[in-house]
Protein backbone atom coordinates (compact mmCIF):
# COMPACT_ATOMS: atom_id res chain seq x y z
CA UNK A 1 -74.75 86.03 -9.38
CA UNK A 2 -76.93 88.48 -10.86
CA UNK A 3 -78.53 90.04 -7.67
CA UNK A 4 -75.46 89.54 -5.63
CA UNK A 5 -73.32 92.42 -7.51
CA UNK A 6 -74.21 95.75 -5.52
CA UNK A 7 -73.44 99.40 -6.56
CA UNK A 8 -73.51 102.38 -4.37
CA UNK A 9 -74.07 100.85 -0.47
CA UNK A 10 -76.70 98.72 -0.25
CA UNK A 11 -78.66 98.89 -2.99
CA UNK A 12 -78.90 96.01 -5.73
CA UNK A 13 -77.50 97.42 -9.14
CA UNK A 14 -80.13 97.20 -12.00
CA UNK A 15 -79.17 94.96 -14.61
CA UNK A 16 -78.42 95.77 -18.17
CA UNK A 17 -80.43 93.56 -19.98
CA UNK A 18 -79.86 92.18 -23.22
CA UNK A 19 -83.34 90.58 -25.19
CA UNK A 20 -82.50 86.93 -27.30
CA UNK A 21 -85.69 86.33 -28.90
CA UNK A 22 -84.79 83.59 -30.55
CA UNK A 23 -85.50 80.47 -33.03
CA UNK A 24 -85.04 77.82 -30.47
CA UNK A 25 -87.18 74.88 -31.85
CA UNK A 26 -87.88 75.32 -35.40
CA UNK A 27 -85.61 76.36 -38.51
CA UNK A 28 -82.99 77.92 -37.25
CA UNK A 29 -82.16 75.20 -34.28
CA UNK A 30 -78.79 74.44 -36.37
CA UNK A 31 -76.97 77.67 -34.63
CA UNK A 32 -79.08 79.24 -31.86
CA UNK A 33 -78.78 77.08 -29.00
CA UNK A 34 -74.71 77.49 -29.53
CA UNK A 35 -75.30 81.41 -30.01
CA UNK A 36 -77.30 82.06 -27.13
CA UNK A 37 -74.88 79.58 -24.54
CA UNK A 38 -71.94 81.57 -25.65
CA UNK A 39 -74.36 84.84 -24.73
CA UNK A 40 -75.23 83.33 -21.28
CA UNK A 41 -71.27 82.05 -21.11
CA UNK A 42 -70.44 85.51 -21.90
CA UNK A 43 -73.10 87.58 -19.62
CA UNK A 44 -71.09 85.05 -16.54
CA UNK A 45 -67.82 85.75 -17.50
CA UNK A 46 -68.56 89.84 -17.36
CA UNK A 47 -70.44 89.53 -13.80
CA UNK A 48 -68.06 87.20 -12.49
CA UNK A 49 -65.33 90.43 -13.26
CA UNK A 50 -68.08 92.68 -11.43
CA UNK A 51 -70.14 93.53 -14.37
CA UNK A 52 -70.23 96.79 -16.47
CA UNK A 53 -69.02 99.70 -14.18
CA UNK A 54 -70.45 98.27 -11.30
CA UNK A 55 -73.88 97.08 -13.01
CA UNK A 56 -74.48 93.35 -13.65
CA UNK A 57 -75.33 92.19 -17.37
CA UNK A 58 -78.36 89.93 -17.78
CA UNK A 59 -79.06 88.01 -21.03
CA UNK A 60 -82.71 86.88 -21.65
CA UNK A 61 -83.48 83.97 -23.91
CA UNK A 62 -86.84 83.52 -25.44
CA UNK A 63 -88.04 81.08 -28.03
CA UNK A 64 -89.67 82.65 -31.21
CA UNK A 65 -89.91 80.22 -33.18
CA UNK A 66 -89.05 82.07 -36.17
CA UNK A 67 -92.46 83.37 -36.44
CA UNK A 68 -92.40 87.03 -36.89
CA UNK A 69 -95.73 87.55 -34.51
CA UNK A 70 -94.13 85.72 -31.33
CA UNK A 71 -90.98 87.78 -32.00
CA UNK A 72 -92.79 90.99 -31.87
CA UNK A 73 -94.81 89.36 -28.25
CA UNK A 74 -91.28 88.83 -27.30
CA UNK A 75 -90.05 92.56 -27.86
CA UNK A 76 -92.91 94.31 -26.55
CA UNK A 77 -93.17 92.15 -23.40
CA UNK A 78 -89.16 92.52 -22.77
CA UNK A 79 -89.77 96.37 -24.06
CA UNK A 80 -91.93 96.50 -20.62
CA UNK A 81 -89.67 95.06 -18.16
CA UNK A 82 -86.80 97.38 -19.27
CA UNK A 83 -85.04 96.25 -22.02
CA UNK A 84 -83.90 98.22 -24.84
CA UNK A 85 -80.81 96.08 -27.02
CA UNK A 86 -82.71 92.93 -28.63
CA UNK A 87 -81.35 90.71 -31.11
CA UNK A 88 -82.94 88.19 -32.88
CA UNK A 89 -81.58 86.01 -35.37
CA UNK A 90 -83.76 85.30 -37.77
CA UNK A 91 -84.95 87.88 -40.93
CA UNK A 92 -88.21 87.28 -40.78
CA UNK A 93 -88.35 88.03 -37.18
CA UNK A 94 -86.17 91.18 -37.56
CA UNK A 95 -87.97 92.23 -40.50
CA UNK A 96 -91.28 92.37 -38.66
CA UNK A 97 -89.13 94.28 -35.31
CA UNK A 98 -87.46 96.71 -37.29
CA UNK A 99 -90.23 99.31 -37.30
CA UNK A 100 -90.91 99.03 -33.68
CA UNK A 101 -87.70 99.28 -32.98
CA UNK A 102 -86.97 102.49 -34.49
CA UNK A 103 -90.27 104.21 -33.47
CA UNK A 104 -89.32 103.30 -29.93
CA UNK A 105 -85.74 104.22 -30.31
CA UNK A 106 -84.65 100.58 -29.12
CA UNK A 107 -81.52 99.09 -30.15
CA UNK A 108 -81.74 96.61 -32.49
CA UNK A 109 -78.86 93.90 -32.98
CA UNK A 110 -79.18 92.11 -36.41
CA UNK A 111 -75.49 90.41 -37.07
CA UNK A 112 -75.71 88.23 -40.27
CA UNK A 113 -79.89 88.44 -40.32
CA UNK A 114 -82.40 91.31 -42.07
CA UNK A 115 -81.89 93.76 -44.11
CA UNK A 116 -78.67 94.58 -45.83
CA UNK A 117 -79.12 98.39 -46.61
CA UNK A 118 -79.56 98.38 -42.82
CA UNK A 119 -76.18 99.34 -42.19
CA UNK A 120 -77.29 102.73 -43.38
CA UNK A 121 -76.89 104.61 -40.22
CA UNK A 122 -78.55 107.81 -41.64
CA UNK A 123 -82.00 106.23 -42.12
CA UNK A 124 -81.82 102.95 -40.01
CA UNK A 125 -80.57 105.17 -36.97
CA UNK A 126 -81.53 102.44 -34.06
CA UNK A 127 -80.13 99.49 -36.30
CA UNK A 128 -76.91 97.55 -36.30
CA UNK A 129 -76.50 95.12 -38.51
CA UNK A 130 -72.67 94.61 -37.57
CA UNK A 131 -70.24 92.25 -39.29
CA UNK A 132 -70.49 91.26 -42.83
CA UNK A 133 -74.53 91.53 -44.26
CA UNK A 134 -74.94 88.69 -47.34
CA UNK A 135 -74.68 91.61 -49.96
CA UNK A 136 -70.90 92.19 -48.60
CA UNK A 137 -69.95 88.82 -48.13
CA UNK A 138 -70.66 87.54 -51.44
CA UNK A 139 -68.82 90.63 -52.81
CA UNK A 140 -65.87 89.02 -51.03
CA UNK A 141 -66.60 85.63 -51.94
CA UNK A 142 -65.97 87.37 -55.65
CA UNK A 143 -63.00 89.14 -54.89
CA UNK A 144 -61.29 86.04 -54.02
CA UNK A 145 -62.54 84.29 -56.92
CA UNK A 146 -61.05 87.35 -58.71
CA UNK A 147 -57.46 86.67 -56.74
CA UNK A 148 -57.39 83.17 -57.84
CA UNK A 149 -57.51 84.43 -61.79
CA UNK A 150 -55.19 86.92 -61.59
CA UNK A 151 -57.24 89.69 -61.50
CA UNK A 152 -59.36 88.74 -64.89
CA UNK A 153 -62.31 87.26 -64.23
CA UNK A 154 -63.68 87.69 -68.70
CA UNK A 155 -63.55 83.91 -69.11
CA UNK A 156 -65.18 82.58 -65.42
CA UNK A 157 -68.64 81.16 -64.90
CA UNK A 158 -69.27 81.46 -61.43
CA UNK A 159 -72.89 79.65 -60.47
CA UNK A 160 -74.61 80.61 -57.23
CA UNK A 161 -76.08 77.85 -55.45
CA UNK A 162 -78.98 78.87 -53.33
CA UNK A 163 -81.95 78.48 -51.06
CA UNK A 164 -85.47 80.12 -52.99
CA UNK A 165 -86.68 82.46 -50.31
CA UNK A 166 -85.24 85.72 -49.12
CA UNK A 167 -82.55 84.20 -47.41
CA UNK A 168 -80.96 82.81 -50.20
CA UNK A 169 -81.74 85.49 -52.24
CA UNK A 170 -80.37 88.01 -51.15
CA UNK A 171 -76.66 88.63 -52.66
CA UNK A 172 -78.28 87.95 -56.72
CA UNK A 173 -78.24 91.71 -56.90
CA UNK A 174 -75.03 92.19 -55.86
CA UNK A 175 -73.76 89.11 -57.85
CA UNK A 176 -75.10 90.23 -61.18
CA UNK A 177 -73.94 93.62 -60.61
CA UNK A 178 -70.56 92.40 -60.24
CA UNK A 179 -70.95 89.96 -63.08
CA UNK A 180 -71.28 93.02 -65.36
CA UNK A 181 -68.76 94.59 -63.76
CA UNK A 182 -66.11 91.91 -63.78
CA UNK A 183 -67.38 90.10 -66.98
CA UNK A 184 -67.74 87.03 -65.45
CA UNK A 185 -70.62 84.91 -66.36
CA UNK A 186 -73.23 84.20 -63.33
CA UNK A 187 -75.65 81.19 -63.58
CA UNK A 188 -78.35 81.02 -60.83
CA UNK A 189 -79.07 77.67 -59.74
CA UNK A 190 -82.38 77.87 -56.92
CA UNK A 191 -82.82 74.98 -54.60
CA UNK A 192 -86.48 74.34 -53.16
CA UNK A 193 -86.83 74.28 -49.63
CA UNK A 194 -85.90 72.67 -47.45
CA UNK A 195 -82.59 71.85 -49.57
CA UNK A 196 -83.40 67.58 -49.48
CA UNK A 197 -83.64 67.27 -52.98
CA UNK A 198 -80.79 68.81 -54.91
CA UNK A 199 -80.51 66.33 -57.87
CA UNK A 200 -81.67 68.29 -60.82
CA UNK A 201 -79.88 71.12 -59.45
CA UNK A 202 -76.33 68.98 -59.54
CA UNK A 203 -76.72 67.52 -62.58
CA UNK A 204 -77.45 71.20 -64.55
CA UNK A 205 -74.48 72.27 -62.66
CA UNK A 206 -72.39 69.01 -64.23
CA UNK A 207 -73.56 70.14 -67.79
CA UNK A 208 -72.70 73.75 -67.12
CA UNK A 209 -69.33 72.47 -65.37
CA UNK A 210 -68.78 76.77 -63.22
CA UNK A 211 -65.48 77.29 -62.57
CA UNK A 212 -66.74 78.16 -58.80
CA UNK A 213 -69.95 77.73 -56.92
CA UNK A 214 -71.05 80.41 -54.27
CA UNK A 215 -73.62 78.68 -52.42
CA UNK A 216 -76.24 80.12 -49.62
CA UNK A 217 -77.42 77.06 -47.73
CA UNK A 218 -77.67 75.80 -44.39
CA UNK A 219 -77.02 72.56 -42.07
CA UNK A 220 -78.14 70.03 -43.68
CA UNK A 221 -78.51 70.96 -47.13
CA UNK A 222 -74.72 71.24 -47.44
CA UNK A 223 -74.52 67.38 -46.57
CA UNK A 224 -77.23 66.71 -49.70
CA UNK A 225 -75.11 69.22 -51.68
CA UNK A 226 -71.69 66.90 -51.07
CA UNK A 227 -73.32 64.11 -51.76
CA UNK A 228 -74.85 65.35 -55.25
CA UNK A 229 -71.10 66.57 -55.88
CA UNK A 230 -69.53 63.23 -55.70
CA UNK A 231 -72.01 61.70 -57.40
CA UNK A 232 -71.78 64.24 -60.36
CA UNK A 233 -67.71 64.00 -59.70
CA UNK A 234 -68.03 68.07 -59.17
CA UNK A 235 -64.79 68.87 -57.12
CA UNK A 236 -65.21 70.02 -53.20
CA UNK A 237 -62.29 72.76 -53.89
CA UNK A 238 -65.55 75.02 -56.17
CA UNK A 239 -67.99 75.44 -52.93
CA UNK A 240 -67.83 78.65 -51.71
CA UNK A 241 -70.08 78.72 -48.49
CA UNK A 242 -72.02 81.63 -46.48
CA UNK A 243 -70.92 81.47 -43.20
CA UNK A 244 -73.33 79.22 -41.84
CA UNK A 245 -71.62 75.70 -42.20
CA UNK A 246 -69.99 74.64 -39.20
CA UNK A 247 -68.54 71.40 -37.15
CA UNK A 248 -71.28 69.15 -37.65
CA UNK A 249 -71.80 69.67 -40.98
CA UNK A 250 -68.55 68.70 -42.30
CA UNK A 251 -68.36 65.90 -39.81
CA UNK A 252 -71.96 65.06 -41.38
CA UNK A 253 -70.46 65.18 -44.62
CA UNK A 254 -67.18 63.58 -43.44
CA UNK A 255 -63.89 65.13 -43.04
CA UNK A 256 -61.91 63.50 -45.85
CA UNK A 257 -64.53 64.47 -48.40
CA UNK A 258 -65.12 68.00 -47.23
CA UNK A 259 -61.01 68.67 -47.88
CA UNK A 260 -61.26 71.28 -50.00
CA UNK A 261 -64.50 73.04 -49.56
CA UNK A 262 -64.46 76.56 -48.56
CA UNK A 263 -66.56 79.12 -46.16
CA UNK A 264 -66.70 83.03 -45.90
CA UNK A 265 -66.44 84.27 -42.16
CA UNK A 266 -66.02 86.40 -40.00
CA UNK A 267 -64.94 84.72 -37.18
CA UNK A 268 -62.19 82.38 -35.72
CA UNK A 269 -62.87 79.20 -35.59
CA UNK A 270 -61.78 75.94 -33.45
CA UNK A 271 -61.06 76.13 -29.49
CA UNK A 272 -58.04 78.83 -29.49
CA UNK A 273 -59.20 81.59 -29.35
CA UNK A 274 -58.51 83.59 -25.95
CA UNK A 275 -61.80 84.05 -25.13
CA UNK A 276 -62.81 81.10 -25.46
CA UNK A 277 -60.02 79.73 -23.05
CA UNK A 278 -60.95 82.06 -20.25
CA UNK A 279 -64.20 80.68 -20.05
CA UNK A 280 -63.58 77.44 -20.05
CA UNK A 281 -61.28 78.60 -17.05
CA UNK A 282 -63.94 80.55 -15.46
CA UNK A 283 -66.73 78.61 -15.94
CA UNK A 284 -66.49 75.00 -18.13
CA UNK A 285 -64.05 73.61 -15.53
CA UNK A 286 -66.00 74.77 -12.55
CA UNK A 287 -69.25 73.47 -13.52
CA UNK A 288 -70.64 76.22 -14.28
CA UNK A 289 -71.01 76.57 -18.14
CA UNK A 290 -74.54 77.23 -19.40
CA UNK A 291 -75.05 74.29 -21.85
CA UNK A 292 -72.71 70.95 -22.20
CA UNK A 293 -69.13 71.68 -23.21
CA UNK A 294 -69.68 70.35 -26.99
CA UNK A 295 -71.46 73.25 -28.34
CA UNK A 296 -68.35 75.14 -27.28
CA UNK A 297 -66.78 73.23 -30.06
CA UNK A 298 -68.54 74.79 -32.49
CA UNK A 299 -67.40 78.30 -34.67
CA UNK A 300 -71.37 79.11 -34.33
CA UNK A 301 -70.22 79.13 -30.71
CA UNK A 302 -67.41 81.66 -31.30
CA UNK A 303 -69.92 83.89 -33.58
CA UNK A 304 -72.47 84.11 -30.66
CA UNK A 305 -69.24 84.99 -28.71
CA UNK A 306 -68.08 87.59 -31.13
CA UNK A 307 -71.92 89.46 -31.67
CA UNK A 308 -72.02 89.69 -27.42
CA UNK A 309 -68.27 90.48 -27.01
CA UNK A 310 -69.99 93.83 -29.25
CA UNK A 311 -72.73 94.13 -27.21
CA UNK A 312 -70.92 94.56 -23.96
CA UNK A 313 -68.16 96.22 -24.92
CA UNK A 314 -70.57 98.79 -26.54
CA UNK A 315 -72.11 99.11 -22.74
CA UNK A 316 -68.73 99.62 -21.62
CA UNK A 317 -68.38 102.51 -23.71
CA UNK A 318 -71.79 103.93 -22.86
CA UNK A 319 -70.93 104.20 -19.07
CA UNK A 320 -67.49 106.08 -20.29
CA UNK A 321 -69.27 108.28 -22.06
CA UNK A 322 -72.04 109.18 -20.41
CA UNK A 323 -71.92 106.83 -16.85
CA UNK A 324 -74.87 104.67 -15.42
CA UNK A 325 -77.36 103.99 -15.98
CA UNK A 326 -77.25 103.30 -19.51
CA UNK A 327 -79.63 103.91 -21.52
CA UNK A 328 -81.12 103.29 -25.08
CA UNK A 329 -79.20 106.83 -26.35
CA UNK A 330 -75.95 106.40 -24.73
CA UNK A 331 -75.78 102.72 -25.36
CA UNK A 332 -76.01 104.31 -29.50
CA UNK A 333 -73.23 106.25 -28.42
CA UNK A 334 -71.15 103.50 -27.15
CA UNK A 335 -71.78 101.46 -30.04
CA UNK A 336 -70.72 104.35 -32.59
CA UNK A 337 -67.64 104.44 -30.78
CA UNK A 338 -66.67 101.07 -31.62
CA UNK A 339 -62.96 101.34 -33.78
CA UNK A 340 -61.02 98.32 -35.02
CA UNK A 341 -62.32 95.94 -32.06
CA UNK A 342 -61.97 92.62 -32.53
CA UNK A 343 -62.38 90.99 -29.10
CA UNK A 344 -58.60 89.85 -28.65
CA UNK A 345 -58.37 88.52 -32.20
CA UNK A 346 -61.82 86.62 -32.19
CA UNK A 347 -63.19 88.26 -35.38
CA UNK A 348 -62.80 90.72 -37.94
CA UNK A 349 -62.39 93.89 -36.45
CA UNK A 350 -65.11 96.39 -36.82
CA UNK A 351 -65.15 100.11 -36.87
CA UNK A 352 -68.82 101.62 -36.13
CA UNK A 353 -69.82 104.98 -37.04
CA UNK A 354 -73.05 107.36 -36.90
CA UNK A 355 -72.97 106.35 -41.28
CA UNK A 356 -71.80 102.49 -40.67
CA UNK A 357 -73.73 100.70 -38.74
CA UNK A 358 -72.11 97.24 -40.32
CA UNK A 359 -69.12 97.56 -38.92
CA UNK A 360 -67.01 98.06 -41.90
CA UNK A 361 -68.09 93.78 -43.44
CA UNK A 362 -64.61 92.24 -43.35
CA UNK A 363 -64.34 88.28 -44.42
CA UNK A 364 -61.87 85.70 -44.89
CA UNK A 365 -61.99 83.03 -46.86
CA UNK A 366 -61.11 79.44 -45.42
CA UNK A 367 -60.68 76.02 -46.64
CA UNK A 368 -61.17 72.64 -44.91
CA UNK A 369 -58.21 70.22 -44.88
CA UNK A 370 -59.27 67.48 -43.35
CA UNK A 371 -58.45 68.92 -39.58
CA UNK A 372 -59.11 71.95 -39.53
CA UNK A 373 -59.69 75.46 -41.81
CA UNK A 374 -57.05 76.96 -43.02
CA UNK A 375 -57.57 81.27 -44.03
CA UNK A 376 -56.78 81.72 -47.88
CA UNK A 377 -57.17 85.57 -47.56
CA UNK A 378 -56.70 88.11 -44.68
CA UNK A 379 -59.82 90.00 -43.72
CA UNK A 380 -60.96 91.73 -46.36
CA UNK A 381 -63.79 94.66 -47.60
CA UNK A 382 -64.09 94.57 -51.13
CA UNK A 383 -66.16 96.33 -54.08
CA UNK A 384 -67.64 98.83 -51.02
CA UNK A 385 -68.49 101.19 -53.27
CA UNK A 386 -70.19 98.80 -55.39
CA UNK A 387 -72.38 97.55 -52.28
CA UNK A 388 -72.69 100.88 -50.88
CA UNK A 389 -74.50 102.16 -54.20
CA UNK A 390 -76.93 99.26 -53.11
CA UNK A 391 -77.10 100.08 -49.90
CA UNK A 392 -77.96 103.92 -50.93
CA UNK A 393 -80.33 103.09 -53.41
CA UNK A 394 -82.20 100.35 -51.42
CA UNK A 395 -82.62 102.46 -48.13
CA UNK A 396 -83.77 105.17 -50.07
CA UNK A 397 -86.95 103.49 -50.48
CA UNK A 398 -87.64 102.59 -46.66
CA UNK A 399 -90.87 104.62 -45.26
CA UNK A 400 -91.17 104.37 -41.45
């Protein structure tokens, strides 16, 4: 499909190429196979409607293995064939990019991964971080908690749940900061990798009995985490999740007893979303989806649609702005273009600026009923200035 879309007379268009190096086959195997098939799906869909002003769109999928050294062999080898917009899903990995990236004035992608102060367009200039970063989402995760008390928060004990490593850690700052803001009390309960043995952490949280739990955990640590709950009869409706639980965890953890739990996202979930539909059209019921039809299913699926929706509509706005080919400065420009898109209701919509490169970190909060998650706030932004001031003072400190 690729080589058969032509611009000009006879000469084969040069594709824009988009670099995946990503975890395929160690820790991160929970979302990135459904990530990258939507970004493959995706790249189809946009060729199959004659590509980006004439120009095809090629995604390239390599396996890092979340090892920061094999990411970097990944962006220096793509870096030579032509590519300049990577993304790699995975902090470590992005971490150990990030300097490359800007010194080579590449475009680097880091939805929901890295660094949080990132989205500090005056000194991370060739970084977007866009939708929510961890520091934002847990300062929505406390607004709502705020909503449900009626705006007084003096006499809640919220405990935060979480994986010990930089992951995990990464909204505490923004937590306690908001603890002395709110006057709420804040208990920090760490889990020890890989998350399979939770039991002293339950049973402190029994004796503490928080009014809510924010919790920053993935796949299969949720399950163990359900399980400790009903054995300490802790009630499902106090997990607040980080966006990364999805389908197969609550079916792994059943989806009676998951009624009640709660995630923060930025996405819509479940099959009805529109673009979602038009590729099943397109592609799924022709035969010619790039993975089987089941990790369609899946709202990791409809987050890798929502981070390359962004990263072609950006290219879009590159060739109005400046025409083809694109390149690494006008694809900037397309991206700080970006206002209130939302890719036909998939996600939050994001604003982008020259200052913002996060996109403006709207959430909602959902709850499982049994079928299927049900928002319990609109898409919100709260306590910016509170995470900007974080933001400021943390980016202040990078040294290229």
């Amino acid at each position: 499909m690729i080589g058969g879309l032509v611009a000009g007379s006879q000469t084969l268009a040069e594709p824009f190429k988009v670099g995946v190096c990503y975890d395929l086959s160690k820790a991160y195997t929970f979302a990135t196979p459904q990530v990258s098939q939507a970004a493959m799906d995706l790249a189809k869909l946009v060729n199959i409607k004659g590509g980006i002003g004439g120009e095809p769109v090629e995604v390239i999928v390599r396996d890092h293995g979340n090892e920061p050294q094999r990411g970097i062999e990944c962006y220096s080898k793509l870096s030579r064939e032509g590519v300049f917009v990577f993304d790699t899903l995975s902090t470590p990995v992005s971490l150990a990019i990030l300097p490359r990236a800007m010194a080579d004035e590449r475009i680097l992608m880091q939805s929901l991964v890295g660094r949080g102060d990132a989205v500090d367009g005056t000194v991370f200039d060739w970084v977007y971080p866009i939708g929510p970063t961890y520091w934002g989402q847990a300062a929505n995760d406390v607004a709502y908690i705020k909503q449900l008390h009626d705006g007084d928060m003096s006499d809640v004990k919220v405990g935060f749940v979480y994986f010990d490593y930089p992951f995990g850690q990464e909204p505490i700052e923004i937590l306690q900061t908001l603890a002395e803001k709110e006057g709420f009390q804040l208990d920090l309960y760490p889990v020890p990798l890989p998350g399979s043995d939770q039991a002293g952490v339950w049973s402190k949280i029994r004796r503490d009995k928080p009014d809510h739990l924010i919790v920053w955990m993935l796949g299969g640590a949720h399950v163990v985490a359900s399980k400790e709950m009903q054995r300490n009869r802790i009630p499902m409706e106090k997990y607040i999740s980080v966006n990364w639980l999805n389908e197969v965890d609550i079916a792994n953890i059943g989806k009676e007893a998951a009624i009640g739990l709660k995630r923060g996202t930025n996405v819509v979930g479940g099959p009805d979303v529109a673009l979602r539909q038009e590729i099943m059209t397109e592609l799924y019921d022709k035969g010619q989806g790039s993975g089987p039809l089941e990790k369609t299913e899946d709202v990791f699926y409809n987050t890798g649609l929502a981070m390359y929706s962004i990263v072609f509509e950006a290219a879009r706005k590159a060739v109005e702005l400046e025409g083809l080919p694109i390149t690494a400065a006008s694809y900037k420009a397309g991206l700080e273009t970006l206002k209130d898109y939302d890719a036909n209701g998939l996600m939050a919509p994001i604003t982008v600026t020259p200052d913002d490169h996060g996109g403006g970190g709207k959430t909602r909060i959902e709850m499982w009923d049994g079928v299927a998650w049900v928002p319990q706030t609109d898409w919100i932004a709260e306590y910016t200035d509170v995470v900007w001031d974080v933001v400021k003072e943390s980016s202040s400190k990078y040294e290229q």
